[in-house]
C-alpha atoms as a PDB file:
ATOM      1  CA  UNK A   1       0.000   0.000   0.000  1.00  0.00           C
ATOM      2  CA  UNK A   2       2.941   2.662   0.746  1.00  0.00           C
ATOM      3  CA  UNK A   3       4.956   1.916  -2.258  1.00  0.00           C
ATOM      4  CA  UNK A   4       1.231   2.232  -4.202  1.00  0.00           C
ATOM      5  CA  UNK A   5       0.678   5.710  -2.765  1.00  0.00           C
ATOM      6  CA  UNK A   6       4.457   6.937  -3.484  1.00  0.00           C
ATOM      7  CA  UNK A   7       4.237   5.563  -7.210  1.00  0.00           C
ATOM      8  CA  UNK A   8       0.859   7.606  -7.758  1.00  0.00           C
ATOM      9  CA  UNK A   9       2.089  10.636  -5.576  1.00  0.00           C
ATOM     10  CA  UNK A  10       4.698  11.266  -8.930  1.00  0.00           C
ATOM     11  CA  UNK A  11       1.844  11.935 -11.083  1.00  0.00           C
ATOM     12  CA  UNK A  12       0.747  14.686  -9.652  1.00  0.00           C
ATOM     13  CA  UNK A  13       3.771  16.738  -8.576  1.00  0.00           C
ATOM     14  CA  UNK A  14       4.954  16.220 -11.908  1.00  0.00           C
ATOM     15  CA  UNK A  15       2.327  18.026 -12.918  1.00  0.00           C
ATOM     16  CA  UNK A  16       2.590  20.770 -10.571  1.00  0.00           C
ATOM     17  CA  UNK A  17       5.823  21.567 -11.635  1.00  0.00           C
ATOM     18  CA  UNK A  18       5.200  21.227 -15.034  1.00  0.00           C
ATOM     19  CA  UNK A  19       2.574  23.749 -14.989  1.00  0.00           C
ATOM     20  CA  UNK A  20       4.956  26.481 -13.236  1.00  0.00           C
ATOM     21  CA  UNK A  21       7.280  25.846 -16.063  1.00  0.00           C
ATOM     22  CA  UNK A  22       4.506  26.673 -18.554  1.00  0.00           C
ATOM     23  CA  UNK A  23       3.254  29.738 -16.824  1.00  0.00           C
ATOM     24  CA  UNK A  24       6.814  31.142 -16.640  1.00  0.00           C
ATOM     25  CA  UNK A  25       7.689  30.450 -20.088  1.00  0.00           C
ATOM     26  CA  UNK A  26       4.334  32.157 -21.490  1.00  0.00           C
ATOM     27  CA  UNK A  27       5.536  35.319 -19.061  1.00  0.00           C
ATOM     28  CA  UNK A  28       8.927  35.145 -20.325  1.00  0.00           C
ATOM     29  CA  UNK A  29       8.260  35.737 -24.685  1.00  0.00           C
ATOM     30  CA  UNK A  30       5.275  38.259 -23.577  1.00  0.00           C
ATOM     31  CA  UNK A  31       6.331  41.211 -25.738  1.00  0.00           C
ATOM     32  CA  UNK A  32       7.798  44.007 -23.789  1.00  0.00           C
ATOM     33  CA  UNK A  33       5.472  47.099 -24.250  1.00  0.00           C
ATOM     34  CA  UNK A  34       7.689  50.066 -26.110  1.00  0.00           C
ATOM     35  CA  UNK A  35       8.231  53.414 -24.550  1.00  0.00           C
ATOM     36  CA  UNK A  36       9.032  56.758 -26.346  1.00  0.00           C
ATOM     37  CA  UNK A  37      12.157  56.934 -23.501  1.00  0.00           C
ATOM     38  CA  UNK A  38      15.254  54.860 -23.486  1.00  0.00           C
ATOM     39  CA  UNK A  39      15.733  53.041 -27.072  1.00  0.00           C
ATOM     40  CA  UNK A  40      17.466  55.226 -29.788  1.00  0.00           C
ATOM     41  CA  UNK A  41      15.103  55.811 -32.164  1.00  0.00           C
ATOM     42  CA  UNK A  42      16.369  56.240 -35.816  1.00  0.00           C
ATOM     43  CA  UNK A  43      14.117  58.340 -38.026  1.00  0.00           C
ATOM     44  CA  UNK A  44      12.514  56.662 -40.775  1.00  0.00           C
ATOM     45  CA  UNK A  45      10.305  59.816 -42.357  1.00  0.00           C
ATOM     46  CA  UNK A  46       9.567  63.550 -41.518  1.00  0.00           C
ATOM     47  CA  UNK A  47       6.410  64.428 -42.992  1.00  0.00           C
ATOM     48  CA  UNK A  48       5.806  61.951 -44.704  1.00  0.00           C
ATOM     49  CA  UNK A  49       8.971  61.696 -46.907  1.00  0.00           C
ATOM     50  CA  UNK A  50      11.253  59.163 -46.262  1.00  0.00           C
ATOM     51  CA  UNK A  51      14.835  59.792 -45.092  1.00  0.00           C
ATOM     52  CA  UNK A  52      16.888  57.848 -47.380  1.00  0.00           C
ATOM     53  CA  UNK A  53      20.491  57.429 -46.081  1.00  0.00           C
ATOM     54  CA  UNK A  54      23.318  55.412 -47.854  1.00  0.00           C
ATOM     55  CA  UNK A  55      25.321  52.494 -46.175  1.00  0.00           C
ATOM     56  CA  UNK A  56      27.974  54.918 -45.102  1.00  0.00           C
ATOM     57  CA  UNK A  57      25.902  57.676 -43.920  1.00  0.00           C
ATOM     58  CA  UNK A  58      25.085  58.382 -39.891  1.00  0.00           C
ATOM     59  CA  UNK A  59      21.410  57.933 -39.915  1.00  0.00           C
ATOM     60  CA  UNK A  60      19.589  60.760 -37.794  1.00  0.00           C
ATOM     61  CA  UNK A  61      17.998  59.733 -34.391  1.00  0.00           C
ATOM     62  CA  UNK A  62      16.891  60.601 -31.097  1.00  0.00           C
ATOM     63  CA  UNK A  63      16.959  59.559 -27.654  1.00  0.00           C
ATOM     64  CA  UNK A  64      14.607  60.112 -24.348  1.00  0.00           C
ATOM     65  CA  UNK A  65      16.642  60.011 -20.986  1.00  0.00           C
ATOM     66  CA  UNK A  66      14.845  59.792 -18.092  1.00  0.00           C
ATOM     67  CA  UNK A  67      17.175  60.880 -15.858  1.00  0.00           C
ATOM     68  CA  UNK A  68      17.163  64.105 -16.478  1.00  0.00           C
ATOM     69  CA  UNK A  69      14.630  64.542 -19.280  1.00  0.00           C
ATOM     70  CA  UNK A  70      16.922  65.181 -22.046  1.00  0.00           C
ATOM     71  CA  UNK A  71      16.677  64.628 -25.338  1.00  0.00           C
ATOM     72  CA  UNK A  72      19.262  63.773 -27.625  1.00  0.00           C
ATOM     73  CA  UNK A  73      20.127  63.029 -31.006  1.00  0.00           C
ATOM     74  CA  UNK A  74      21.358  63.478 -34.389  1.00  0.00           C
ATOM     75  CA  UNK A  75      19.576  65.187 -36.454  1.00  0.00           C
ATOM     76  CA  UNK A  76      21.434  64.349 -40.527  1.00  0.00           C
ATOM     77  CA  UNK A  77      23.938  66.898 -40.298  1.00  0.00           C
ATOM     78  CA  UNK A  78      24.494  68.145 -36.843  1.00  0.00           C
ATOM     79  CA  UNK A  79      24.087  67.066 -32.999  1.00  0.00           C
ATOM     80  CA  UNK A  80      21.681  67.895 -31.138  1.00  0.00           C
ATOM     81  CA  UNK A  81      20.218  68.239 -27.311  1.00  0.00           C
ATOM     82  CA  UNK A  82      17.481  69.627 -25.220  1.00  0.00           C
ATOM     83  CA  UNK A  83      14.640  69.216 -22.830  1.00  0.00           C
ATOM     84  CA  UNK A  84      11.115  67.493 -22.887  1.00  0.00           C
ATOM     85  CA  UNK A  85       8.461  67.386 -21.094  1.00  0.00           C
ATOM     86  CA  UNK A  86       6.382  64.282 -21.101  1.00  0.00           C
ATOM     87  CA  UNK A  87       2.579  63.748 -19.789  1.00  0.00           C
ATOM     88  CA  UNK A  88       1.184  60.071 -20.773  1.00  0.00           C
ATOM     89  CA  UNK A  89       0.804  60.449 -24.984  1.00  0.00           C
ATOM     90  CA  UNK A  90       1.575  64.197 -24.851  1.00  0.00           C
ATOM     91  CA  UNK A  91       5.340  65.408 -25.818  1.00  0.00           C
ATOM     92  CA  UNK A  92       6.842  68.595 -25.789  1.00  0.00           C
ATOM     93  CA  UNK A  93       9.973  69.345 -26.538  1.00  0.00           C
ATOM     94  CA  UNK A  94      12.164  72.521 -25.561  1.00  0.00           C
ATOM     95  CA  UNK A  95      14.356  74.459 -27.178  1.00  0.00           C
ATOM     96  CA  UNK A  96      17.301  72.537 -28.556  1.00  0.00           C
ATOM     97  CA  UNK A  97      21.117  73.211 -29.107  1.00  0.00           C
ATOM     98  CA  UNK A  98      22.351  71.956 -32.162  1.00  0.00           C
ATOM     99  CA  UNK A  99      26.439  71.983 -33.203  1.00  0.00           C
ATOM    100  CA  UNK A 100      26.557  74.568 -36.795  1.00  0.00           C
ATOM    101  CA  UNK A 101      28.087  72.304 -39.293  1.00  0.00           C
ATOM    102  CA  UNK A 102      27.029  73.062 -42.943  1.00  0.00           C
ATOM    103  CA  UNK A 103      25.898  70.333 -44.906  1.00  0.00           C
ATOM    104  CA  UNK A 104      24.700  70.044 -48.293  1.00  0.00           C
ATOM    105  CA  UNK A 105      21.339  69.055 -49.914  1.00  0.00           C
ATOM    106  CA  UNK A 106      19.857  66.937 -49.285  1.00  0.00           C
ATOM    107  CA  UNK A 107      21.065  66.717 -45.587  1.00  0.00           C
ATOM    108  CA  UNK A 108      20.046  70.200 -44.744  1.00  0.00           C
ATOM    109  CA  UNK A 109      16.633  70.249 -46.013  1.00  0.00           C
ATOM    110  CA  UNK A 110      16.002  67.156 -44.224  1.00  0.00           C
ATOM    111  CA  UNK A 111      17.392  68.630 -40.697  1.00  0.00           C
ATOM    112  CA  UNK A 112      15.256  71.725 -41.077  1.00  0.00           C
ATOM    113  CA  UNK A 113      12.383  69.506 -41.421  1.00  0.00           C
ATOM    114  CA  UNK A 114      13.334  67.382 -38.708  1.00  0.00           C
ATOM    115  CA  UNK A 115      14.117  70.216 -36.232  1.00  0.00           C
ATOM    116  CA  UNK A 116      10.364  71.906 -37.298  1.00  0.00           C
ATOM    117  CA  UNK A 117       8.906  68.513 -36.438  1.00  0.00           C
ATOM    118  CA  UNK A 118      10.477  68.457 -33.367  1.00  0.00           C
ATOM    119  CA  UNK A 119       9.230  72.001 -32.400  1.00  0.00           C
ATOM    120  CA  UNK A 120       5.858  71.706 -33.531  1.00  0.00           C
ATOM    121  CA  UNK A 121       5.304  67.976 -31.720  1.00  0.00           C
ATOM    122  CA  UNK A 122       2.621  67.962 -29.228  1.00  0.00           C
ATOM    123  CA  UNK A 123       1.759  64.169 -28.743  1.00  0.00           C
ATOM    124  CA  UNK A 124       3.452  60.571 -29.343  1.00  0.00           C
ATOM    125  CA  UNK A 125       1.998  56.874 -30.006  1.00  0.00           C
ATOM    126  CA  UNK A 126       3.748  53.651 -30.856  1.00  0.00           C
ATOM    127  CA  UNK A 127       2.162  51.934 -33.942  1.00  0.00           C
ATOM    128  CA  UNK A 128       3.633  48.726 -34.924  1.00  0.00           C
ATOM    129  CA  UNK A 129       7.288  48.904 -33.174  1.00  0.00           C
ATOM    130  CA  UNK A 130       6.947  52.259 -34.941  1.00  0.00           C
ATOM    131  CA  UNK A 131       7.418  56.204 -32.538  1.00  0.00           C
ATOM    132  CA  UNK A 132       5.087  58.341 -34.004  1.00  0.00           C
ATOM    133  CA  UNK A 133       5.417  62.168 -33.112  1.00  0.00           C
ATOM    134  CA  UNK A 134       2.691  63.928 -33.768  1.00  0.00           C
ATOM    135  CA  UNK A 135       0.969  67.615 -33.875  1.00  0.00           C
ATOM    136  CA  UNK A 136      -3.259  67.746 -34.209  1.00  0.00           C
ATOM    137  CA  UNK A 137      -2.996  67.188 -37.654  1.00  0.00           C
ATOM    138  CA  UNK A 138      -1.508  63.594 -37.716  1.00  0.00           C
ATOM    139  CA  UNK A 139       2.329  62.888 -37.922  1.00  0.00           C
ATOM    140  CA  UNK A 140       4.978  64.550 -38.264  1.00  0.00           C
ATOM    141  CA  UNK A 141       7.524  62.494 -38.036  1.00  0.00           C
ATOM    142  CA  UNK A 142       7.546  58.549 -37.944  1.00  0.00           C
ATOM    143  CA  UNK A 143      11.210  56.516 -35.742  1.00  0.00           C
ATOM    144  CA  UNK A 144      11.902  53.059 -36.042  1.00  0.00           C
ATOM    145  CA  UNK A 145      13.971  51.440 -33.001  1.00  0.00           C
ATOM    146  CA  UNK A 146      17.542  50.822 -33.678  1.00  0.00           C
ATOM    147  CA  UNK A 147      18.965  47.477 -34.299  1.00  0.00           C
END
């Protein structure tokens, strides 16, 4: 009778542990919600035309820190830095210092309009691992996170 009640004892605490392996596994590959701060985000488009960089070019981007709400980045042509305020989905961003390089076309029409975005941004969303800044007309500019 004791050796019966050990043999069928297995049973179950095999599948007690069992099941804590599956519900740790199913937490483990849940996707990790993005946030506008932290990742580098490299700028795909700035309304609505795409930034096409070659293999050898620095590709503009932008970074949240939460320590001390800055913002930094690159923005095609020259660095870049600032403040931001952030409430939820609404974004604001201060006014930014930027290095003076000169740069040609189409570099510096793409900065200008990437530095306007930036001014005239008023809210964020993520969209399909995508950073959306936008103004209450739609988007402005549209990030992708880097590699």
């Amino acid at each position: 009778m004791r050796f019966r009640a050990s043999v069928l004892g297995w049973p179950i605490v095999f599948l007690l542990l069992a099941g804590c392996c599956v519900k740790r596994s199913s937490e483990e590959t849940r996707p990790v919600s993005l946030q506008i701060e932290g990742p580098k985000w490299l700028l795909v488009a700035v309304n609505g035309v795409p930034v096409i960089s070659s293999a050898d070019e620095k590709r503009a981007f932008l970074m949240l820190d939460t320590t001390g709400k800055v913002i930094t980045g690159y923005a095609g042509c020259n660095n870049f830095s600032g403040g931001y305020e952030l409430d939820g989905a609404l974004v604001k961003f201060g006014l930014l210092a930027s290095t003076r390089m000169f740069c040609t076309e189409p570099q510096m029409s793409m900065e200008t309009g990437f530095f306007k975005a930036l001014e005239e941004t008023r809210g964020w969303k993520i969209k399909d691992r995508s950073l959306l800044l936008l103004d209450d007309n739609g988007v402005l500019a549209r990030f992708m996170i880097a590699p």
